[in-house]
N, C-alpha and C. Protein backbone atom coordinates (compact mmCIF):
# COMPACT_ATOMS: atom_id res chain seq x y z
N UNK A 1 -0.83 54.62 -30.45
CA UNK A 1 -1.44 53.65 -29.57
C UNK A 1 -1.85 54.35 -28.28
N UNK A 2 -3.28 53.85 -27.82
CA UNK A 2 -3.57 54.51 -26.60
C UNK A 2 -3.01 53.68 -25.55
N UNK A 3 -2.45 54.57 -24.62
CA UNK A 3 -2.01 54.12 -23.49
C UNK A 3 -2.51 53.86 -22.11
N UNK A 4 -3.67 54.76 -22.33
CA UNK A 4 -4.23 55.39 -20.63
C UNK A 4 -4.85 54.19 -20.64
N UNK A 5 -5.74 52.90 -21.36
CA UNK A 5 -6.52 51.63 -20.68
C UNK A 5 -5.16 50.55 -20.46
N UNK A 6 -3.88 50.41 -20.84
CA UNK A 6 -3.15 49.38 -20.62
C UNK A 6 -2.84 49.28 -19.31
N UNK A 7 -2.97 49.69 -18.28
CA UNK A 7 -2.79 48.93 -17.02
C UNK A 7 -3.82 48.43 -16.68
N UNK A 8 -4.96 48.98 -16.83
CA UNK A 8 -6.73 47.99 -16.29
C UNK A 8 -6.06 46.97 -17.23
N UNK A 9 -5.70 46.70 -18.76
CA UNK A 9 -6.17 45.37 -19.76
C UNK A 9 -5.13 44.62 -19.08
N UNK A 10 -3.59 45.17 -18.69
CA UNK A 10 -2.78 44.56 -17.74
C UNK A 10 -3.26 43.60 -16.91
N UNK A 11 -3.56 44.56 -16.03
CA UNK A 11 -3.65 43.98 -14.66
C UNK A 11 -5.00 42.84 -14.82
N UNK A 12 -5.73 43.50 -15.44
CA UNK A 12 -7.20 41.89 -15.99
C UNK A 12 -6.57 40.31 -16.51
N UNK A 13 -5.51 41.15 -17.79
CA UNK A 13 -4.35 39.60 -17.96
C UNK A 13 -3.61 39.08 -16.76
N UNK A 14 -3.81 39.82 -15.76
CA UNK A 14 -2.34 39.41 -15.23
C UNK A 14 -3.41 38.40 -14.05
N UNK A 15 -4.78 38.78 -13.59
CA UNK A 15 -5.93 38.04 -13.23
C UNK A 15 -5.98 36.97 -13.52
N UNK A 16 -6.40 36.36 -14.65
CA UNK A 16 -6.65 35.70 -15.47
C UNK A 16 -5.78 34.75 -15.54
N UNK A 17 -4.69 35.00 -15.66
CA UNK A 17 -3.56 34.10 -15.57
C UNK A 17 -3.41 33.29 -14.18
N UNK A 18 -3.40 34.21 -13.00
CA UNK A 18 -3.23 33.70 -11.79
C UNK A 18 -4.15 32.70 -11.51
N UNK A 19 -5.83 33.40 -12.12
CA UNK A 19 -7.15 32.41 -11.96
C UNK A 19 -7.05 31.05 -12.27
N UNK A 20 -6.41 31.19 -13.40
CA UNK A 20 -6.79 29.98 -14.51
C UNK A 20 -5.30 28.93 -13.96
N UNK A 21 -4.20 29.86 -13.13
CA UNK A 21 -3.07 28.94 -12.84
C UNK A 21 -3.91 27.98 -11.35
N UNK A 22 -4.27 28.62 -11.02
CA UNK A 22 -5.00 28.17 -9.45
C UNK A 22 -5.72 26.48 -9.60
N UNK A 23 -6.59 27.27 -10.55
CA UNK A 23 -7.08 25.59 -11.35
C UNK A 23 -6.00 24.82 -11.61
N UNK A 24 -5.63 24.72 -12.32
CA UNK A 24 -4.49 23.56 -13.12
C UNK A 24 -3.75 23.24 -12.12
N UNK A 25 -3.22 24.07 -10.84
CA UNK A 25 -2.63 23.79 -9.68
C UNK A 25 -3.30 22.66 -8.74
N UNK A 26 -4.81 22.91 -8.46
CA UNK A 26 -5.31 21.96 -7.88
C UNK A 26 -5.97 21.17 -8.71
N UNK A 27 -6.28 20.99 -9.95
CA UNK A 27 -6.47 19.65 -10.55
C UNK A 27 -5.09 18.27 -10.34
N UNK A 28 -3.72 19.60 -10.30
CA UNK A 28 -2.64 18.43 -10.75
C UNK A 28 -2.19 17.90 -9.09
N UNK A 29 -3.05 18.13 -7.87
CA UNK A 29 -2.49 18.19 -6.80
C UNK A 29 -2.45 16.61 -6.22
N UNK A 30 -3.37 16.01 -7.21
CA UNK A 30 -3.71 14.65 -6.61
C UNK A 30 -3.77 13.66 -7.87
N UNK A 31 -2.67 13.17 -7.92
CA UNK A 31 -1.97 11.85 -9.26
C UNK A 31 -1.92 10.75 -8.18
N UNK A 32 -2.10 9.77 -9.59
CA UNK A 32 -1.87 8.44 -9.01
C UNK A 32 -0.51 7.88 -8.22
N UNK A 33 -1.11 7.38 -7.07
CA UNK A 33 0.19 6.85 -6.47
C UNK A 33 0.68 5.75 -6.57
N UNK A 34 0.19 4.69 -7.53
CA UNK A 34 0.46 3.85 -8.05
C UNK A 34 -0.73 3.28 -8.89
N UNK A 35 -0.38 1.27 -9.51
CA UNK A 35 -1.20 0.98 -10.05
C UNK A 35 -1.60 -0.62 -9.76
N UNK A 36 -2.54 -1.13 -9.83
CA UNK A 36 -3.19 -2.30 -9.40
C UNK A 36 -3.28 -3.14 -10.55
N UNK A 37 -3.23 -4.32 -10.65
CA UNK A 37 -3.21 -5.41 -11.76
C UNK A 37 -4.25 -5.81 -11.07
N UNK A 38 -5.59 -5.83 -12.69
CA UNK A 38 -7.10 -6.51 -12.24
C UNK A 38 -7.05 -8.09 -11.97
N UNK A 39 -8.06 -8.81 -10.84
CA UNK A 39 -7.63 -10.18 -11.53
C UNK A 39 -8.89 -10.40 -11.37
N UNK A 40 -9.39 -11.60 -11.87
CA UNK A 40 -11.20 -11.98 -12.35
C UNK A 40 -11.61 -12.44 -11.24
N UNK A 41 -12.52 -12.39 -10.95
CA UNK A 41 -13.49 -12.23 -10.04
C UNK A 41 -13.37 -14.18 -9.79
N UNK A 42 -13.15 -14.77 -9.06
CA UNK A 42 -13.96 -16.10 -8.72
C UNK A 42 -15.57 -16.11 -9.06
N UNK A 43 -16.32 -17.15 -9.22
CA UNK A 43 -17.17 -17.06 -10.06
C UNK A 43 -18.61 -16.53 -9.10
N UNK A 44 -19.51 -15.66 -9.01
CA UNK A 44 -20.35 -15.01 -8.18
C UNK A 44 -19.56 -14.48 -7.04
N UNK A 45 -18.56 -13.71 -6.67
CA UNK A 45 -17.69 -13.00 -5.71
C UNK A 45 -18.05 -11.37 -5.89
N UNK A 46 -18.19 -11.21 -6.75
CA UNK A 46 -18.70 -9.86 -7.62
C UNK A 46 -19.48 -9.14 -7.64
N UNK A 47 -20.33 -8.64 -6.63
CA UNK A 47 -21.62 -8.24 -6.33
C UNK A 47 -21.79 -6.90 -7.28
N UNK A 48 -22.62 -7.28 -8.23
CA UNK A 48 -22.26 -6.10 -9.48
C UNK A 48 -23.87 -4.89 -9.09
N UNK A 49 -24.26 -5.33 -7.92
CA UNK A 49 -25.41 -4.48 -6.88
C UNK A 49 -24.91 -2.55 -7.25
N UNK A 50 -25.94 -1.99 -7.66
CA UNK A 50 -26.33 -0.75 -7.62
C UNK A 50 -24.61 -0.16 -9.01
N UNK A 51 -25.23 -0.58 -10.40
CA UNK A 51 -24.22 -0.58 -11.29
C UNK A 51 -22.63 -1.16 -11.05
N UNK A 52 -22.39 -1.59 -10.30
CA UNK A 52 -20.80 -1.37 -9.83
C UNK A 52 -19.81 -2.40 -11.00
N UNK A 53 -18.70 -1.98 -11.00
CA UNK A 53 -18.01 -2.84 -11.74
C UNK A 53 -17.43 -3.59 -11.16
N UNK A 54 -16.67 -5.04 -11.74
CA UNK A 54 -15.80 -5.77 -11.80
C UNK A 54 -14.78 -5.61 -12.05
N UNK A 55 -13.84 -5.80 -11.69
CA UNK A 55 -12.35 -5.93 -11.87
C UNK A 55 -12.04 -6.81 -12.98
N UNK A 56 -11.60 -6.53 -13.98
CA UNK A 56 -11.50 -7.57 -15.62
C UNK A 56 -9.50 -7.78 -15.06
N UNK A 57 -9.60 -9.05 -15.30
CA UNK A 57 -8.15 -9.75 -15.66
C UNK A 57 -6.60 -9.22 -16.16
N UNK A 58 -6.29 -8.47 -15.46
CA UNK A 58 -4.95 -8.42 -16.45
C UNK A 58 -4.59 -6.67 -16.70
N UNK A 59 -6.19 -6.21 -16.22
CA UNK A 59 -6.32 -4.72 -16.68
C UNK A 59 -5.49 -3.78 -15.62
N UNK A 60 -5.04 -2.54 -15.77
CA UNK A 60 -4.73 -1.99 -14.53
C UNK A 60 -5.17 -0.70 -14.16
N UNK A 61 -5.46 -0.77 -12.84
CA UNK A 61 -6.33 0.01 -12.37
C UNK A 61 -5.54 1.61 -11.67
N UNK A 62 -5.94 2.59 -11.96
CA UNK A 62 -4.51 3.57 -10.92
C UNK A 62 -4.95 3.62 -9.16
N UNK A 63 -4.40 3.71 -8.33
CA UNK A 63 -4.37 3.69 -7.43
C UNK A 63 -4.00 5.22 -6.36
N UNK A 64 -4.73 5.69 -5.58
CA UNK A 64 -4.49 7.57 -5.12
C UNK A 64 -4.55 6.99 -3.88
N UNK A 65 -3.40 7.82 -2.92
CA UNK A 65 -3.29 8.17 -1.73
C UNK A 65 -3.97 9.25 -1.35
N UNK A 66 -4.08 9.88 -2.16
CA UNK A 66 -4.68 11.48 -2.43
C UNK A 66 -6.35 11.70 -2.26
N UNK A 67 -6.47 12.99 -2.41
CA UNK A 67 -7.95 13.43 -2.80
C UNK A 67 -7.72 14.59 -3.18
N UNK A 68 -8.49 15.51 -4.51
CA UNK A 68 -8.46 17.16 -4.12
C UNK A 68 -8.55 17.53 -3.37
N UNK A 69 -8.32 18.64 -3.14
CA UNK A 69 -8.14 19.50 -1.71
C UNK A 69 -9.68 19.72 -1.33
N UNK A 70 -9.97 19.29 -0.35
CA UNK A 70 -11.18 19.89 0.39
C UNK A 70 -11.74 21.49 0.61
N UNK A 71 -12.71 22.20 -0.06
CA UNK A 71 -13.04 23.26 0.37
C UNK A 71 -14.66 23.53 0.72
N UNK A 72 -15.12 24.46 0.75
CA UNK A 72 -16.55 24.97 0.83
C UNK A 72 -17.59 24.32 -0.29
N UNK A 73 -16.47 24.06 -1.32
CA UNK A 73 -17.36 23.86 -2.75
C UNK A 73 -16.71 22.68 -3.65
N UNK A 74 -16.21 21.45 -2.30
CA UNK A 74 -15.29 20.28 -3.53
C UNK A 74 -15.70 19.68 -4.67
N UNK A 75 -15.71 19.56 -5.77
CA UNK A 75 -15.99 18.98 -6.48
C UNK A 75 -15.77 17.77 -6.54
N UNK A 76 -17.52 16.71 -6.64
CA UNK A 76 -16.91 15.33 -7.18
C UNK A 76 -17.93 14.64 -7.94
N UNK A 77 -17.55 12.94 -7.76
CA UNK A 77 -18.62 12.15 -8.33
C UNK A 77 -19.44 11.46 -7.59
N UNK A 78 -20.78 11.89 -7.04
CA UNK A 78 -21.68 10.89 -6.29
C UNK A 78 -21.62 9.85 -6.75
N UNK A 79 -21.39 8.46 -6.44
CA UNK A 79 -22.45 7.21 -6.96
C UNK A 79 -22.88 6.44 -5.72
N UNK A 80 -23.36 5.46 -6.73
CA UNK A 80 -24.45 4.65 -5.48
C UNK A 80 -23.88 3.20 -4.90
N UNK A 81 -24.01 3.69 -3.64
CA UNK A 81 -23.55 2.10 -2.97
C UNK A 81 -24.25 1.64 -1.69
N UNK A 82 -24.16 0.38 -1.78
CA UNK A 82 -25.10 0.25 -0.22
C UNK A 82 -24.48 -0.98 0.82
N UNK A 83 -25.01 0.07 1.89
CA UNK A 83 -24.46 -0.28 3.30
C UNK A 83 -24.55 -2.04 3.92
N UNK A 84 -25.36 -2.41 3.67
CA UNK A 84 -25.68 -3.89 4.19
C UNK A 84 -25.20 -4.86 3.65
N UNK A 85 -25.50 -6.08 4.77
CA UNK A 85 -24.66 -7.13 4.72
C UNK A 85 -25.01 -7.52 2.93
N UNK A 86 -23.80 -8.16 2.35
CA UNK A 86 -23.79 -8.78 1.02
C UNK A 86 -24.23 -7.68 -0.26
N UNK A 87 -24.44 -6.36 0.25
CA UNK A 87 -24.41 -5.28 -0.72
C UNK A 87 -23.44 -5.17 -1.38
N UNK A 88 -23.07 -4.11 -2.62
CA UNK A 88 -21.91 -3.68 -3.10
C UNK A 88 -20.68 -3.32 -2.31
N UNK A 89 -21.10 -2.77 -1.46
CA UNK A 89 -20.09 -1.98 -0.58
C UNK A 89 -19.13 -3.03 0.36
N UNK A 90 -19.25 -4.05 0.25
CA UNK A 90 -18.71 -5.12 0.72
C UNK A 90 -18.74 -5.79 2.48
N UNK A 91 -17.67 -5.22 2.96
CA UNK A 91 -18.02 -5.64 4.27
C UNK A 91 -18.48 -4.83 5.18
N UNK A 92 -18.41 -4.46 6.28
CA UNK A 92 -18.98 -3.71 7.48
C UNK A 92 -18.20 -2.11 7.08
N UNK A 93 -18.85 -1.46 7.69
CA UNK A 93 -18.32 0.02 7.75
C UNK A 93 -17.30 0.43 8.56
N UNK A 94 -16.08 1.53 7.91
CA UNK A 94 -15.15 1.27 8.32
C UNK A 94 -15.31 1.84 10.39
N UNK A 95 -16.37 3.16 10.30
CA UNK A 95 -16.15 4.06 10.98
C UNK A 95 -16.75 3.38 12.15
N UNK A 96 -17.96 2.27 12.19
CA UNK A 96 -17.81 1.68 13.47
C UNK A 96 -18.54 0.43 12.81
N UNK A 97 -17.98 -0.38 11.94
CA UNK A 97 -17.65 -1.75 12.14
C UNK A 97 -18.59 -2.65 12.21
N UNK A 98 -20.22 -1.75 11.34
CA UNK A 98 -21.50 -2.48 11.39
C UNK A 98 -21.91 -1.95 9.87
N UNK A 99 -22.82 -2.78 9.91
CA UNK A 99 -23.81 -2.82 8.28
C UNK A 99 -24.72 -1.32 8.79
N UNK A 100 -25.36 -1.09 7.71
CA UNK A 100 -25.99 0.40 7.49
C UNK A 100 -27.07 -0.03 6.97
N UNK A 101 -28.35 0.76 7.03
CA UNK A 101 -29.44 0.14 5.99
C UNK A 101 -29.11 1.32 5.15
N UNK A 102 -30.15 0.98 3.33
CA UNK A 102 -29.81 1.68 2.55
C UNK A 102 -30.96 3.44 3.08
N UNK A 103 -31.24 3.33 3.70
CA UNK A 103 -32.82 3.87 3.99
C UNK A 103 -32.25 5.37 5.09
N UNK A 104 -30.78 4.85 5.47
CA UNK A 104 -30.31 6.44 5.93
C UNK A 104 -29.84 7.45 5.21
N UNK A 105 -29.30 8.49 5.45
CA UNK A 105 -28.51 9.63 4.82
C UNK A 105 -27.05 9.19 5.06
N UNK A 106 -26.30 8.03 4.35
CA UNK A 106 -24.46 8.36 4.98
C UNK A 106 -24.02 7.99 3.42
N UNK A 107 -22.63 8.18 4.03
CA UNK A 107 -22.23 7.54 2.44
C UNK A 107 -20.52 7.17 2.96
N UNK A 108 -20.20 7.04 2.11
CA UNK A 108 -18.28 6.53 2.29
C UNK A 108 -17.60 7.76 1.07
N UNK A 109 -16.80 8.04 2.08
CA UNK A 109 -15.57 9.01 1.03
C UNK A 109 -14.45 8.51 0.88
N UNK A 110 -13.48 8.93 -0.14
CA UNK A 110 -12.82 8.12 -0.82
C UNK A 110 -11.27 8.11 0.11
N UNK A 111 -10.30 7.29 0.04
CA UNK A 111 -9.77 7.17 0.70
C UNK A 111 -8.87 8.55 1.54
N UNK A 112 -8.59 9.18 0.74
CA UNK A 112 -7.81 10.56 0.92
C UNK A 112 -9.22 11.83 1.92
N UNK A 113 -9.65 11.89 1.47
CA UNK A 113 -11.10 12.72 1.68
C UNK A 113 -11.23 11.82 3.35
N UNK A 114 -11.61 10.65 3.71
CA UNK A 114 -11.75 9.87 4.49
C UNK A 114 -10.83 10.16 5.54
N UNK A 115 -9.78 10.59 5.08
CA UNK A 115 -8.46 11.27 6.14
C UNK A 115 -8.41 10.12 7.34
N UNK A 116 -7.70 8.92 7.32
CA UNK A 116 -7.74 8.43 8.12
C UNK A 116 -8.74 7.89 9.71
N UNK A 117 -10.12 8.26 9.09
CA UNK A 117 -11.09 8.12 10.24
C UNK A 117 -11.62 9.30 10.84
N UNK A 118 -11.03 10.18 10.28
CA UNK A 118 -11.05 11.74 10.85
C UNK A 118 -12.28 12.47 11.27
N UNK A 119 -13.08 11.87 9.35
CA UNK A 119 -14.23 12.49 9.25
C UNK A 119 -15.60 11.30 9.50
N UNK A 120 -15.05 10.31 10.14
CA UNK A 120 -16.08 9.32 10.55
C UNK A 120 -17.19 9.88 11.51
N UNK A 121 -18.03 9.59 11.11
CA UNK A 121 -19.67 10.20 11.91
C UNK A 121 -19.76 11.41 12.11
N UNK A 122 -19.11 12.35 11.30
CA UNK A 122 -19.64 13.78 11.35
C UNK A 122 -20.50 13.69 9.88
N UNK A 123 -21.11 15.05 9.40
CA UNK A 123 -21.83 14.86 8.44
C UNK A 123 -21.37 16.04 7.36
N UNK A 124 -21.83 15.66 5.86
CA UNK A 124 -21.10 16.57 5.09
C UNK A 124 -22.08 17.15 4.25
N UNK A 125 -22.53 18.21 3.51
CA UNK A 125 -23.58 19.01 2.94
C UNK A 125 -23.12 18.04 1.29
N UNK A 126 -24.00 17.56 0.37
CA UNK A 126 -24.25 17.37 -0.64
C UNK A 126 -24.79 18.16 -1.34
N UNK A 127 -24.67 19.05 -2.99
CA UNK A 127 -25.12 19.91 -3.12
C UNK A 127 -25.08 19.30 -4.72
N UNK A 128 -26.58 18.81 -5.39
CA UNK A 128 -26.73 18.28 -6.23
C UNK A 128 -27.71 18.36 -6.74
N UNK A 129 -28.28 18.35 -8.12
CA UNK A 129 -29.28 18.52 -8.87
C UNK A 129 -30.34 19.52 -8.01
N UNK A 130 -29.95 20.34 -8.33
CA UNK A 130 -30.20 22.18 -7.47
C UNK A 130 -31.19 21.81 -5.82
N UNK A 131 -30.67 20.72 -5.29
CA UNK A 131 -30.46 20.61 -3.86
C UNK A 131 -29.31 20.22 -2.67
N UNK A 132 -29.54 20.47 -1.64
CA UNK A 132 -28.70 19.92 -0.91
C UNK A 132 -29.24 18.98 0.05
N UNK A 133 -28.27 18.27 0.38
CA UNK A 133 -29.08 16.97 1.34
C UNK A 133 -27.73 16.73 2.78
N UNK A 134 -28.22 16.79 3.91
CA UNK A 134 -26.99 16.50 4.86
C UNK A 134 -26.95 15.11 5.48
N UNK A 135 -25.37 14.11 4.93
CA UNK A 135 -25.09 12.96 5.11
C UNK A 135 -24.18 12.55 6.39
N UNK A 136 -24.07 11.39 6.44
CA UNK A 136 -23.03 10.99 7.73
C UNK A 136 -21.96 10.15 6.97
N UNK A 137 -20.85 10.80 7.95
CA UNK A 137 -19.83 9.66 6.64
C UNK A 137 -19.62 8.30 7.80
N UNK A 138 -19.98 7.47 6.87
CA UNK A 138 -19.68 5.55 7.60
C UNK A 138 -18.72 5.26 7.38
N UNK A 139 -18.55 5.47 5.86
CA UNK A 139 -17.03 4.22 5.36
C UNK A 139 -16.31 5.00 4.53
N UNK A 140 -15.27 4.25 4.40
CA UNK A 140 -14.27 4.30 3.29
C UNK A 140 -14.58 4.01 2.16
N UNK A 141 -14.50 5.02 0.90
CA UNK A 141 -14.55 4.23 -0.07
C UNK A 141 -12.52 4.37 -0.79
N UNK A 142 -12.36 3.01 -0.66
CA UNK A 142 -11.00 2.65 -1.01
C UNK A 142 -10.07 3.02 -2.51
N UNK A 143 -9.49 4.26 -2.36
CA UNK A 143 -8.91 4.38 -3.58
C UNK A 143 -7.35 3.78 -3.67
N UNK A 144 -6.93 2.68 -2.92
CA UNK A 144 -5.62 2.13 -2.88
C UNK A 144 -5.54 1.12 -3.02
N UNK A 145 -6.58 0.45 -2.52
CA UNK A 145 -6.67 -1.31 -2.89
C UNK A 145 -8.18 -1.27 -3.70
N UNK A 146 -8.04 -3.22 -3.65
CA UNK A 146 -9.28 -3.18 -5.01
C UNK A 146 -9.37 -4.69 -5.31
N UNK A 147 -10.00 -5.21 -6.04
CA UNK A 147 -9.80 -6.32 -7.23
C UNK A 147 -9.56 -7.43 -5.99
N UNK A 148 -10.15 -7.99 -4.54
CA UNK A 148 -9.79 -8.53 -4.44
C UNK A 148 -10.82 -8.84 -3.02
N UNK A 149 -10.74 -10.01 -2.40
CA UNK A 149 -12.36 -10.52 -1.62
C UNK A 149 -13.05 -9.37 -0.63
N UNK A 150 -12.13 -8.64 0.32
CA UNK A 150 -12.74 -7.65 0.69
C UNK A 150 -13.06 -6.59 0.14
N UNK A 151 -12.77 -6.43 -0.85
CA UNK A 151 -13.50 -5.52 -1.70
C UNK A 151 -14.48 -6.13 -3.12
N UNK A 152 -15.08 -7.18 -2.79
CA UNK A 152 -15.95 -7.64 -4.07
C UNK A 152 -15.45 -7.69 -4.93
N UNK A 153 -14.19 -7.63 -5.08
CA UNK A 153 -13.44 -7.52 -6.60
C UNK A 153 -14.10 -6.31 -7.77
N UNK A 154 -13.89 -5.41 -6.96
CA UNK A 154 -14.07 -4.50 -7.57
C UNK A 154 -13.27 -3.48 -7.40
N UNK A 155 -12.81 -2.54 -8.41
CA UNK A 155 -11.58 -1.86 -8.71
C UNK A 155 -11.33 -0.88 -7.56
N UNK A 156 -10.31 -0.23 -7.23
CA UNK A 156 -10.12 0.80 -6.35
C UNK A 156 -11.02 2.30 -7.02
N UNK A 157 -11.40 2.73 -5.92
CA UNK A 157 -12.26 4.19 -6.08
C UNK A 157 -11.51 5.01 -7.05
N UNK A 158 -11.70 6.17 -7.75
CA UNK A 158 -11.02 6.79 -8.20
C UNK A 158 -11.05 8.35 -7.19
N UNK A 159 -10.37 9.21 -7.96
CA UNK A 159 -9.87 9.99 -6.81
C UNK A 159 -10.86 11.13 -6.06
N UNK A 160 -12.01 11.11 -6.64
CA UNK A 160 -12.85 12.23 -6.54
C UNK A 160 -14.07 11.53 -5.82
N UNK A 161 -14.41 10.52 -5.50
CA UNK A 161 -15.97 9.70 -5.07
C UNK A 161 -16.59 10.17 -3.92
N UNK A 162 -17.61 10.37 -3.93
CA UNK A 162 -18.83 10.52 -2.87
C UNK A 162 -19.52 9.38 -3.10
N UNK A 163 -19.63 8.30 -2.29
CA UNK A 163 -20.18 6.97 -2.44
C UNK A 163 -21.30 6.46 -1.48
N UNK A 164 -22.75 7.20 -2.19
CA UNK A 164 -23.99 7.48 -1.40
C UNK A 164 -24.88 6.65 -1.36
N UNK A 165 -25.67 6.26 -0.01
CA UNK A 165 -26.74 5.37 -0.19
C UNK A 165 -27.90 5.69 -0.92
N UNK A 166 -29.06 4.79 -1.20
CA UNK A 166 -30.35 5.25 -2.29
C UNK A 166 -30.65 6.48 -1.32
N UNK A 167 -31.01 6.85 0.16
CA UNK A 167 -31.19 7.65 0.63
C UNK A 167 -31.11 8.63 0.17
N UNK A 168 -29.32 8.93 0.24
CA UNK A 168 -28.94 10.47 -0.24
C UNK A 168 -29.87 10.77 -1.63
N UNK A 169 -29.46 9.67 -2.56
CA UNK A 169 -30.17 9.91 -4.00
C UNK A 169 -31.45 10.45 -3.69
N UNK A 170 -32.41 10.01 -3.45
CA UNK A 170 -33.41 9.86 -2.70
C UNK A 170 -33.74 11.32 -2.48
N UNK A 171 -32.99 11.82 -1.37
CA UNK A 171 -33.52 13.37 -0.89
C UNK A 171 -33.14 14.52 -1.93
N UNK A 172 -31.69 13.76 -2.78
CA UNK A 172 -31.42 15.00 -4.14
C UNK A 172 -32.26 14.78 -5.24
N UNK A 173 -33.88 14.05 -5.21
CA UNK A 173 -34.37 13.76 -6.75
C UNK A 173 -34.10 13.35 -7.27
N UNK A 174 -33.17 11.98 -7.14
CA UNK A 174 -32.63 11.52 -8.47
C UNK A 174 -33.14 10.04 -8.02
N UNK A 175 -33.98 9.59 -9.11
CA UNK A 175 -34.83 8.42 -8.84
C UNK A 175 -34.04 6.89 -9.99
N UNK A 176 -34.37 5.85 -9.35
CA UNK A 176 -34.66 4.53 -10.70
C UNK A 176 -33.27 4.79 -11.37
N UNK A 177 -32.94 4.91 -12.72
CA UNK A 177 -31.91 4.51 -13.73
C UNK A 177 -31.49 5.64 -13.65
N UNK A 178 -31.51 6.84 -13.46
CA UNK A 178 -31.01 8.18 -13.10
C UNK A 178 -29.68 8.49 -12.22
N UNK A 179 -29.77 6.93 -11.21
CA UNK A 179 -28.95 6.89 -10.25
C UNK A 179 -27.79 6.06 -10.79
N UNK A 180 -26.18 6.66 -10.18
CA UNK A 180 -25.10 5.70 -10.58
C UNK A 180 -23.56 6.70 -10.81
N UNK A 181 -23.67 7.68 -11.47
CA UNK A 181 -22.59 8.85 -11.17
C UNK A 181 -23.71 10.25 -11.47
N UNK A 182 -23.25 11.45 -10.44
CA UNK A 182 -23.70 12.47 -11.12
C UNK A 182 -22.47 13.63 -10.04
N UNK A 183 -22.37 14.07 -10.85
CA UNK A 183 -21.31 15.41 -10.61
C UNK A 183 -22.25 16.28 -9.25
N UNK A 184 -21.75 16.27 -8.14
CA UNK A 184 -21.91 17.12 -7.68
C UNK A 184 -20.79 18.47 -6.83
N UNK A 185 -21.07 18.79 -5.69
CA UNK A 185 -20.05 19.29 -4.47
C UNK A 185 -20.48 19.48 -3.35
N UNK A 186 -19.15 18.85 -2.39
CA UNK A 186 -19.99 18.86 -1.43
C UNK A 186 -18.76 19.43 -0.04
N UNK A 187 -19.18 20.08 1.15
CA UNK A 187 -18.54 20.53 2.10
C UNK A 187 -18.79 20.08 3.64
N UNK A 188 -17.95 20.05 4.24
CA UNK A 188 -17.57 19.50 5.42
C UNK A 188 -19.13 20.44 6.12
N UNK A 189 -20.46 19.92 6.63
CA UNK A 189 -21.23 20.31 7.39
C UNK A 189 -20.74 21.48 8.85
């Protein structure tokens, strides 16, 4: 057996391992912190505006204190929501407490990401369908509560959301039925 390549094939396994542990480390960094029992919507309460779901009866929803860890290159899920009165997005914005038209660049991050108000009215780089677009964060999008009048009865966020007006869509090319989840990443501007 040759000996003289086993420390390069070593030390490449021993890479590889650390790489691939790094991942699985920060996928598992952010679990549910609990769980929500759906209950049905009162009848038109539900503003099912720009795809959104309903909260179904009985179902349960998980609930995150959390977010992945924030870096240069976070990974998440854009979708579409909008700012104004009787839109999806429900009531006023958290970061100062007024309606938005759909026609700006902001969006709401999810509760963890949102860091307590932290990142209210600064702006964050979107980096999606091979552009980038720079947003303002307004609101919260709520991954702890859900299913219930201030929130349209609609389920709590899940843990990864970028929750963008037609705008953002808008400046990343993504037009009409195209719009609703698309994988992007995005970093603190």
């Amino acid at each position: 057996m040759n000996m003289k390549g086993f420390p390069t094939i070593f030390l490449f396994i021993c890479f590889v391992l650390v790489f691939t542990n790094c991942f699985m480390v920060e996928a598992d960094t952010c679990k549910p912190s609990g769980k929500l029992r759906g209950k049905k919507p009162p009848p038109g309460k539900c503003n099912k505006g720009h795809d959104s779901d309903c909260c179904q009866e009985g179902k349960f929803y998980n609930t995150y204190t959390c977010s992945p860890p924030v870096s240069s290159h976070t990974k998440a899920t854009l979708t579409l929501n909008g700012f104004g009165p009787k839109e999806d997005g429900g009531g006023p914005c958290e970061c100062d407490n007024n309606y938005h038209k759909d026609s700006e660049l902001i969006v709401a991050l999810l509760t963890g990401w949102f860091n307590k108000k932290k990142r209210c009215m600064n702006y964050i780089n979107i980096h999606g369908n091979r552009k980038t677009v720079k947003a303002k964060v307004v609101d919260e999008c709520d991954s702890t509560v859900g299913c219930d009048d201030e929130h349209v009865y609609q389920p709590p966020c899940a843990n990864n959301i970028v929750d963008a007006s037609d705008a953002v869509w808008d400046a990343l090319g993504v037009y009409g039925d195209k719009r609703g989840e698309m994988e992007i990443y995005w970093s603190d501007a």
